[in-house]
C-alpha atoms as a PDB file:
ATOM      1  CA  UNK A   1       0.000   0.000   0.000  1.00  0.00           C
ATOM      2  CA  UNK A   2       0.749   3.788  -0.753  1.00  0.00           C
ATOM      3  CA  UNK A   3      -0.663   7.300  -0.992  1.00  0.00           C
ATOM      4  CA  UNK A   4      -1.472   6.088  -4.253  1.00  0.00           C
ATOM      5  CA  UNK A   5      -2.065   2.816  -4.630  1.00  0.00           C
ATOM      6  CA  UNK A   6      -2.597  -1.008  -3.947  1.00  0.00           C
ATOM      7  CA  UNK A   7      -0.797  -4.206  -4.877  1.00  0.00           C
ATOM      8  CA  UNK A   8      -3.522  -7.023  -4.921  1.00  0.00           C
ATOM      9  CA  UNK A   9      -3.112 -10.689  -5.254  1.00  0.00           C
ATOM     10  CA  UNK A  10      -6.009 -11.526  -7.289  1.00  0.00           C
ATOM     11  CA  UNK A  11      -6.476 -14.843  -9.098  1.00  0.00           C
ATOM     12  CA  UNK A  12      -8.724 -13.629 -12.471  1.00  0.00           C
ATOM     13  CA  UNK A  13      -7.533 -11.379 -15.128  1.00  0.00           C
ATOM     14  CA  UNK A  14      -8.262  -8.192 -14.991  1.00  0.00           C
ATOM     15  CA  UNK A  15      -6.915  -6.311 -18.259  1.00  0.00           C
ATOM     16  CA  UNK A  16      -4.876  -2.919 -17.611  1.00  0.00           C
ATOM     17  CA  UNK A  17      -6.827   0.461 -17.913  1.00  0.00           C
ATOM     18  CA  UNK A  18      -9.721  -0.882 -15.931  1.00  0.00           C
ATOM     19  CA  UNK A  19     -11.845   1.073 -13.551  1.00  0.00           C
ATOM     20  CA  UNK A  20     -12.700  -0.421 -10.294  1.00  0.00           C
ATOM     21  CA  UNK A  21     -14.726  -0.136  -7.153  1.00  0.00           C
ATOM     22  CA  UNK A  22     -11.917  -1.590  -4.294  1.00  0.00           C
ATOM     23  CA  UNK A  23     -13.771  -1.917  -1.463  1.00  0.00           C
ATOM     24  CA  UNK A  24     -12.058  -3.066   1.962  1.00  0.00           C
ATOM     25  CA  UNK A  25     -10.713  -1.811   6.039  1.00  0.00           C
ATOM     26  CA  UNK A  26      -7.151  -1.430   6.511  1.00  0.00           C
ATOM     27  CA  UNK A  27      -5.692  -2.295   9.826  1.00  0.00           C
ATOM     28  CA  UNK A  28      -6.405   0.293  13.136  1.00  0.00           C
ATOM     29  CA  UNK A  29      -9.739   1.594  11.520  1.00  0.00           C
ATOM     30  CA  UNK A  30     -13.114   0.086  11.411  1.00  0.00           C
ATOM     31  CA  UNK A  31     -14.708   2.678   8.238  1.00  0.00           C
ATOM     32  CA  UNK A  32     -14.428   0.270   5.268  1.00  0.00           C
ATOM     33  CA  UNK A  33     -13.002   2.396   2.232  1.00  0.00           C
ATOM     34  CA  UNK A  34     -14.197   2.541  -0.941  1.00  0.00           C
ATOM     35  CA  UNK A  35     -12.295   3.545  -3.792  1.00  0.00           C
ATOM     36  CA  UNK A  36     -12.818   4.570  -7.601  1.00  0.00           C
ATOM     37  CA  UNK A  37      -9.212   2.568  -9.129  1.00  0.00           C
ATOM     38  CA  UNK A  38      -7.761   1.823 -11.866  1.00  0.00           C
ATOM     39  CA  UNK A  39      -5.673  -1.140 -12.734  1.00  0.00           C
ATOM     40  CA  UNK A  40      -1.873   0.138 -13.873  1.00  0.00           C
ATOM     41  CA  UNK A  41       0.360  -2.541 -13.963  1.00  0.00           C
ATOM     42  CA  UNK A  42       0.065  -6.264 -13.908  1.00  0.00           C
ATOM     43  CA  UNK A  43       2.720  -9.394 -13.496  1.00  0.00           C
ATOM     44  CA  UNK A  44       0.620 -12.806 -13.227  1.00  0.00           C
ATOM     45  CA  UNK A  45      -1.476 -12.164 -10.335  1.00  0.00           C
ATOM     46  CA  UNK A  46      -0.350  -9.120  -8.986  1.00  0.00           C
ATOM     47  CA  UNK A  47      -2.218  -5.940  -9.925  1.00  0.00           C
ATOM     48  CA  UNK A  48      -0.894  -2.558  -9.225  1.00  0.00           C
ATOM     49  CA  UNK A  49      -3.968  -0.173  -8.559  1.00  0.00           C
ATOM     50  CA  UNK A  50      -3.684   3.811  -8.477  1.00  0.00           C
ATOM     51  CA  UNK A  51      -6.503   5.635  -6.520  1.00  0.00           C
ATOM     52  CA  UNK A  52      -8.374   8.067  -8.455  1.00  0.00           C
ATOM     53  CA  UNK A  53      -9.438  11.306  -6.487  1.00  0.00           C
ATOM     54  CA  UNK A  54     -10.073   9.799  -3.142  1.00  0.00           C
ATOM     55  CA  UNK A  55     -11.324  12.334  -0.760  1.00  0.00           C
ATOM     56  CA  UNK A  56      -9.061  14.667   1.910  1.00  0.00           C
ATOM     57  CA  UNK A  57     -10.285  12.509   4.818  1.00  0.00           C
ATOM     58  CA  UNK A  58      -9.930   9.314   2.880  1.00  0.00           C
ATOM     59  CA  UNK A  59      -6.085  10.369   2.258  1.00  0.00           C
ATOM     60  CA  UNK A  60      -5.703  10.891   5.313  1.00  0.00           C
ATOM     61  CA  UNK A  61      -6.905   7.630   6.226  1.00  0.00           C
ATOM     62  CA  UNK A  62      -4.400   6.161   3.854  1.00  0.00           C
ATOM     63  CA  UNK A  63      -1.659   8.656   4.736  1.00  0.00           C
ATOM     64  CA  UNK A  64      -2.268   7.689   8.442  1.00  0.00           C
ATOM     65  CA  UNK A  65      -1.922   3.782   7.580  1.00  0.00           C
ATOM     66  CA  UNK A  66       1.045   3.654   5.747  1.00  0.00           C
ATOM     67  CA  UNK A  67       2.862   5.886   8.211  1.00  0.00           C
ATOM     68  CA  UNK A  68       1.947   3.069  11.019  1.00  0.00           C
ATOM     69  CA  UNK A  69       2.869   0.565   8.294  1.00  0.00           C
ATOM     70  CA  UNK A  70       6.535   2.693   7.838  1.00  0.00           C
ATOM     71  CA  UNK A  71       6.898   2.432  11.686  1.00  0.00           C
ATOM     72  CA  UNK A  72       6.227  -1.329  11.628  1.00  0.00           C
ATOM     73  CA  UNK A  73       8.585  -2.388   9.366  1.00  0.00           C
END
């Protein structure tokens, strides 16, 4: 995960360009996001997703996430 993005493991193909709805809860908060996406890069299963235009306090969600992800690691 990033400001920007996703990698997803997902096991059907899902061709490059695509819009999608990505719809989950990242660890330390209970609001389930949902995202507009789009599907940038691909190698076998792996999908790289950029966020399109996700609102300031759903950045900041994110933002606050990957900084406790930056601190685990």
């Amino acid at each position: 995960m990033s400001k920007g993005g996703l990698s997803l493991f997902i096991t059907r193909e899902i061709p490059i360009g695509v819009s999608l709805l990505v719809d989950f809860v990242l660890p330390y908060h209970s609001t389930p996001l949902a995202l507009r996406s789009v599907v940038r890069t691909r190698s076998g299963f792996n999908y790289g997703i950029e966020f399109l235009s996700p609102t300031p306090e759903e950045q900041e969600v994110i933002e606050r996430t990957c900084r406790v992800f930056t601190l685990l690691s």
